[in-house]
N, C-alpha and C. Protein backbone atom coordinates (compact mmCIF):
# COMPACT_ATOMS: atom_id res chain seq x y z
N UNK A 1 14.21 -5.03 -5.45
CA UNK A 1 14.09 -3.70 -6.04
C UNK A 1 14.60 -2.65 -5.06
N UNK A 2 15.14 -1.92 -5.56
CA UNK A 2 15.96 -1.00 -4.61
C UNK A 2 14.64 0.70 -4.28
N UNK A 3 15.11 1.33 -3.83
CA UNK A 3 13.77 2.72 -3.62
C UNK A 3 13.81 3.59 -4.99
N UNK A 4 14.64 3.32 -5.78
CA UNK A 4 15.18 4.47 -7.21
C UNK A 4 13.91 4.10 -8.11
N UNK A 5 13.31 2.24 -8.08
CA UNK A 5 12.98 2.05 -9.31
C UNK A 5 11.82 2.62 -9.75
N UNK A 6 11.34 2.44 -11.02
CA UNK A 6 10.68 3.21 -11.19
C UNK A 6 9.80 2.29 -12.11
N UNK A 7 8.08 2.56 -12.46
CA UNK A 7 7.14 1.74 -13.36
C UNK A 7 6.70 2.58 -14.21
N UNK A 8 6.71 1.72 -15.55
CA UNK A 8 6.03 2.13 -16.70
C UNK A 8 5.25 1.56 -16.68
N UNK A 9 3.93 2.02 -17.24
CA UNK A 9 2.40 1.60 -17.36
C UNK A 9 1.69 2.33 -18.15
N UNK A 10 0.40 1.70 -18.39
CA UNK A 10 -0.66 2.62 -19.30
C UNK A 10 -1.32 2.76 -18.34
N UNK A 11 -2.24 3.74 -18.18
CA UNK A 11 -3.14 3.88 -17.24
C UNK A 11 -4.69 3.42 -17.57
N UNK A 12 -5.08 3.12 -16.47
CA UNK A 12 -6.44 2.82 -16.92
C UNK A 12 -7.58 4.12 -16.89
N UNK A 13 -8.61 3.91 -17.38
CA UNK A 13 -9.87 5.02 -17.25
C UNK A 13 -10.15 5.28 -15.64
N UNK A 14 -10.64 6.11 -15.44
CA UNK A 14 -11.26 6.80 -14.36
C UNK A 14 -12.63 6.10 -14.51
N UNK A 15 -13.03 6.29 -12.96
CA UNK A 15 -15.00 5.69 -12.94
C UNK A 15 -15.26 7.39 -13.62
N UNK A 16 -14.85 8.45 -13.42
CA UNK A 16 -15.05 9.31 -14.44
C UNK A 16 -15.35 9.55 -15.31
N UNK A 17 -15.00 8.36 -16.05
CA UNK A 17 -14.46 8.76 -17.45
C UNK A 17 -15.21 7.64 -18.57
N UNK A 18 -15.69 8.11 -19.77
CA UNK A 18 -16.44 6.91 -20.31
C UNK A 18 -15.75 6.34 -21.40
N UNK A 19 -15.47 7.41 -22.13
CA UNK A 19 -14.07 7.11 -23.20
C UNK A 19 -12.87 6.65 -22.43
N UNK A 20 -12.26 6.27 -23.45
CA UNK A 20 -10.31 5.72 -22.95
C UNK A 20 -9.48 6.52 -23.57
N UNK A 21 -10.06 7.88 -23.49
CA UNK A 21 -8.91 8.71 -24.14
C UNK A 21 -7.87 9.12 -23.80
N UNK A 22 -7.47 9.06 -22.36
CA UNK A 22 -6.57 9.28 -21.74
C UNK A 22 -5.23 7.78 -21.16
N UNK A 23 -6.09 6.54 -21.86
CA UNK A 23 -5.25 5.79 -21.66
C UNK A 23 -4.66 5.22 -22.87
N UNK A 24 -4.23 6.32 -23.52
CA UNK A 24 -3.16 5.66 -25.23
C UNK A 24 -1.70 5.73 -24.41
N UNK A 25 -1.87 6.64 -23.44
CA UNK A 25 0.07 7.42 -22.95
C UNK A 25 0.26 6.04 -22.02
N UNK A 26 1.45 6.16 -22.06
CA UNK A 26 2.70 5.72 -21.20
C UNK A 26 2.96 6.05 -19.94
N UNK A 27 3.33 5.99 -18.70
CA UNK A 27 3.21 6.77 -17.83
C UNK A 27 5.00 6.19 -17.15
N UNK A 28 5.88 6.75 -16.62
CA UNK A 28 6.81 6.64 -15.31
C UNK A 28 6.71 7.16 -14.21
N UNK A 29 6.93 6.39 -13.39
CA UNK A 29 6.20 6.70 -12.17
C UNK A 29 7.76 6.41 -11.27
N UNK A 30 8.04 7.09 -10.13
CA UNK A 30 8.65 6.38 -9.58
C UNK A 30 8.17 5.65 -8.61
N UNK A 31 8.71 4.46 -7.77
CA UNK A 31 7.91 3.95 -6.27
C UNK A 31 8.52 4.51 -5.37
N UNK A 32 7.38 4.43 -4.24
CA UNK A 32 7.44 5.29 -3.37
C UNK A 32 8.81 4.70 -2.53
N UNK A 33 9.78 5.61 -2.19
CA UNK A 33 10.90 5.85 -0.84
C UNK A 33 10.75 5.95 0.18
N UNK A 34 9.96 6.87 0.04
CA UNK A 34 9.83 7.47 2.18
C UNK A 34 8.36 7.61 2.61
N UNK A 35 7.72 7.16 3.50
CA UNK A 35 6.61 6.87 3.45
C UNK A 35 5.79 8.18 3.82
N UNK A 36 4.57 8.73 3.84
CA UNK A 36 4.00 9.36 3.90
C UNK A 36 3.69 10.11 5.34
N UNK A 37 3.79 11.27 5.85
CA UNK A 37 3.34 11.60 7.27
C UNK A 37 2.25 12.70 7.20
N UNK A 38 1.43 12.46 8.10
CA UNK A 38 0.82 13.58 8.40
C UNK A 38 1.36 14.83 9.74
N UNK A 39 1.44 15.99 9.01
CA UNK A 39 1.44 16.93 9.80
C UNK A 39 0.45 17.05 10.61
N UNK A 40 0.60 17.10 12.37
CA UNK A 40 0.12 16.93 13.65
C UNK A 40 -0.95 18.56 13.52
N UNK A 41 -0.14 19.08 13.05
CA UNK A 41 -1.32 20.64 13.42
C UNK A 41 -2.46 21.23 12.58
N UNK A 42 -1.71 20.96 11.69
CA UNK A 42 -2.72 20.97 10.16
C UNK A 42 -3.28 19.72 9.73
N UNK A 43 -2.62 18.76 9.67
CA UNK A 43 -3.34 17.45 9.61
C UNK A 43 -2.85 17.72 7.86
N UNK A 44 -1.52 18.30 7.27
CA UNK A 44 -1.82 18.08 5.76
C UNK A 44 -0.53 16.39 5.59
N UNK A 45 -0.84 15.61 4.54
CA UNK A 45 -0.09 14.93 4.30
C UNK A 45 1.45 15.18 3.72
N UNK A 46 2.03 14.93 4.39
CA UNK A 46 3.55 15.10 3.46
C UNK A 46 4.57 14.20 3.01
N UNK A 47 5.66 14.24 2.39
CA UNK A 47 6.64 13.16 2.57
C UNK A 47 8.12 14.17 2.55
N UNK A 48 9.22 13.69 2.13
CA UNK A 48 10.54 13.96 2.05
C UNK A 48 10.63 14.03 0.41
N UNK A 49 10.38 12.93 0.06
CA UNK A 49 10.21 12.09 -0.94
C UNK A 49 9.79 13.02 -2.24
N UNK A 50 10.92 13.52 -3.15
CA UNK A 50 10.18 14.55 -4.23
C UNK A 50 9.72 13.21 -5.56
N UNK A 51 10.56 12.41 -5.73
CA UNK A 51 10.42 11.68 -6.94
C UNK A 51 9.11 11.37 -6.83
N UNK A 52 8.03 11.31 -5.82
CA UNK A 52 6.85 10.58 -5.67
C UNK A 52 5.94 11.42 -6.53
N UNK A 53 6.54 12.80 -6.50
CA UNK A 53 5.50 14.04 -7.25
C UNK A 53 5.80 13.62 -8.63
N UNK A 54 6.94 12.74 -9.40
CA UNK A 54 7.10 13.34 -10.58
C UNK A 54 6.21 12.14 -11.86
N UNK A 55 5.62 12.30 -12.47
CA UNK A 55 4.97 11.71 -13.26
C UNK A 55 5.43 11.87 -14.98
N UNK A 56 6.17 11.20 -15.42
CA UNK A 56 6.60 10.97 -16.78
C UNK A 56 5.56 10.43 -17.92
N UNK A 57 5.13 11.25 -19.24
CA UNK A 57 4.33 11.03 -20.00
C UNK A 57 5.14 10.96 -21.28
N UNK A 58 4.25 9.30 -21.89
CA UNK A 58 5.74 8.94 -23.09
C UNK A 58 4.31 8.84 -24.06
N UNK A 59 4.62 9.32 -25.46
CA UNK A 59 3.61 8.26 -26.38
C UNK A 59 3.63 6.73 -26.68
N UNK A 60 5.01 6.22 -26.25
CA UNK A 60 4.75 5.03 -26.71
C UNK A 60 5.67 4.08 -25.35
N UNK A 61 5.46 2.60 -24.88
CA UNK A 61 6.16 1.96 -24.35
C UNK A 61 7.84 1.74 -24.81
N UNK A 62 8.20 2.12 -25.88
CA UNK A 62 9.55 2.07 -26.55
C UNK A 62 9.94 3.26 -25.59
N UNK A 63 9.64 4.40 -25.59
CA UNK A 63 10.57 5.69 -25.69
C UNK A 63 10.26 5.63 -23.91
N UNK A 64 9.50 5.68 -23.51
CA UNK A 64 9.54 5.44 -21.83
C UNK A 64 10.90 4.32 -21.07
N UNK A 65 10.60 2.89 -22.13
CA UNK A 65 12.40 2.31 -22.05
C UNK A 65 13.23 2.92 -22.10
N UNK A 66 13.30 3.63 -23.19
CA UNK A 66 14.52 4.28 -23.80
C UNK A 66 14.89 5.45 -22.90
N UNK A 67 13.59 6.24 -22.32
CA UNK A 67 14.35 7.24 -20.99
C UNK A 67 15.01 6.90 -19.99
N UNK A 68 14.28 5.46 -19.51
CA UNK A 68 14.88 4.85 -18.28
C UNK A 68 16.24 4.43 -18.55
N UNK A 69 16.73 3.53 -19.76
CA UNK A 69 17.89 3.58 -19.75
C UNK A 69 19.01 4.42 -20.31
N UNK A 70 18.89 5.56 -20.73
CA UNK A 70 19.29 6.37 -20.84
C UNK A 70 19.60 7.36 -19.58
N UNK A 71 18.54 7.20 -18.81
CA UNK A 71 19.12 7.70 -17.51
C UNK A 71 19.59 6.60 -16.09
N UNK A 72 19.79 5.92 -16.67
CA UNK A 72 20.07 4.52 -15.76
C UNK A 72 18.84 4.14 -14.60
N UNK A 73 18.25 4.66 -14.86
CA UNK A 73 16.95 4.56 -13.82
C UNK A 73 16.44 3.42 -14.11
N UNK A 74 16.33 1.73 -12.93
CA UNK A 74 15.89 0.89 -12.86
C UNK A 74 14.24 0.75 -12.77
N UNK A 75 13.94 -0.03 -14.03
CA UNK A 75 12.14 -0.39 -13.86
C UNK A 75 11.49 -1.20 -14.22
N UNK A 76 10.35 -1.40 -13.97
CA UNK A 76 9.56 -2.57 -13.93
C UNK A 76 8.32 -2.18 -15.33
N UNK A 77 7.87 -2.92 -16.32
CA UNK A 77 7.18 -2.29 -17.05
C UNK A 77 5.94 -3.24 -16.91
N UNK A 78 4.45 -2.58 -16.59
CA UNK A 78 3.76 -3.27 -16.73
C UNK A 78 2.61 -3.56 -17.80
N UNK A 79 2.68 -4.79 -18.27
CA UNK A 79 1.39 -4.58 -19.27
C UNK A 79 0.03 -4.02 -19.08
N UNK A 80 -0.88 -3.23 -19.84
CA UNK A 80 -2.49 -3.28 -19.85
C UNK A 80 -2.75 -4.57 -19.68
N UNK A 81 -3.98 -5.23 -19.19
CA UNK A 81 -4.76 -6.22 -19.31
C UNK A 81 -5.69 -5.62 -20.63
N UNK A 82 -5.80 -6.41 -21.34
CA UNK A 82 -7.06 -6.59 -22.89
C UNK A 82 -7.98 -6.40 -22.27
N UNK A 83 -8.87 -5.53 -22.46
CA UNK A 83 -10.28 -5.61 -21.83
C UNK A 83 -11.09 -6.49 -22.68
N UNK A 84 -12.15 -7.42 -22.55
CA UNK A 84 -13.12 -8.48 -23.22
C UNK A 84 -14.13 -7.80 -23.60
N UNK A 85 -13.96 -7.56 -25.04
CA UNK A 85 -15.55 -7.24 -25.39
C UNK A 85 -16.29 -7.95 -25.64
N UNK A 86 -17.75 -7.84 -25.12
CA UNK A 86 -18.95 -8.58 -25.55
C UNK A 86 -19.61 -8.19 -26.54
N UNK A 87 -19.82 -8.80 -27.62
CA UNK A 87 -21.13 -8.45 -28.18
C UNK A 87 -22.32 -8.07 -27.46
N UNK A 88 -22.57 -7.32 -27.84
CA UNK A 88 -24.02 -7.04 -27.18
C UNK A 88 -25.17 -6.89 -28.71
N UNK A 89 -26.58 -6.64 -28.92
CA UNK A 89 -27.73 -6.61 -29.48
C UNK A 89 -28.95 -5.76 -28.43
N UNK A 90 -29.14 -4.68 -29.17
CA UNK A 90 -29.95 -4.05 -28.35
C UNK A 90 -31.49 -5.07 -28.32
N UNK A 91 -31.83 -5.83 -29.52
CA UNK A 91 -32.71 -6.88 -29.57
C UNK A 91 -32.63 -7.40 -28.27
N UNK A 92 -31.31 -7.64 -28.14
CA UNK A 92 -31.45 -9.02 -26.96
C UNK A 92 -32.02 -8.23 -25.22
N UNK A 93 -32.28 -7.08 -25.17
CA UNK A 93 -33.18 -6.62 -24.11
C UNK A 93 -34.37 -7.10 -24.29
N UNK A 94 -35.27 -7.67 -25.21
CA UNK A 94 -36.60 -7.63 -25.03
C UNK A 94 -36.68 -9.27 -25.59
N UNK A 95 -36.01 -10.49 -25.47
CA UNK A 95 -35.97 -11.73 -25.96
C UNK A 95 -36.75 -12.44 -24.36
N UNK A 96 -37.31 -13.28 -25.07
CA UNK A 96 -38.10 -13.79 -24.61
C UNK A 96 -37.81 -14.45 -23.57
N UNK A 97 -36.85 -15.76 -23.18
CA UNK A 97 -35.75 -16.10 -22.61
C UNK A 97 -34.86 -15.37 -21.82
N UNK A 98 -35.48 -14.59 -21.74
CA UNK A 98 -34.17 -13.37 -21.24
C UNK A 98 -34.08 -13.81 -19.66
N UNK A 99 -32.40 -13.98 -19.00
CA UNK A 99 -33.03 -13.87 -17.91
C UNK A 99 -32.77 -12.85 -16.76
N UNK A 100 -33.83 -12.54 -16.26
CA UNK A 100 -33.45 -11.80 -14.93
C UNK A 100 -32.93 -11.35 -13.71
């Protein structure tokens, strides 16, 4: 992979956050180029590196493709993992068997 490329992804929830409302979007990201420094006097973090600021918001995994190659910009797309739902039963707090 060369420093240009760039990832599509969904994002996941925040420990913030209780809903998943913010993870329907698409995201492009580029990867990072130039690595990060801290300024000696101020102590603030910086880079060279502008693409690292830029964050691309798609509604759907199609049209996030469709920017990248449209602008020839090389990328990697990654799937969500399915999250596993359990059944749950509020019953099953007070079962007899239950274990601790």
């Amino acid at each position: 992979m060369s420093d240009m490329d760039a990832r599509i992804y969904q994002p996941t929830k925040t420990a913030m956050q209780s809903g998943r409302g913010n993870t329907k979007k698409w995201l492009l990201e580029y990867k990072i180029a130039e690595k990060k420094v801290t300024e000696p006097l101020m102590g603030w973090t910086g880079s060279g590196d502008m693409r690292g600021q830029l964050r691309l918001r798609f509604a759907t995994k199609e049209e996030a493709i469709a920017y990248a190659e449209r602008h020839a910009i090389p990328y990697t797309v990654t799937e969500p993992k399915q999250r596993a739902i359990r059944p749950k039963s509020y019953a099953d707090n007070f079962k007899f068997d239950r274990i601790e």
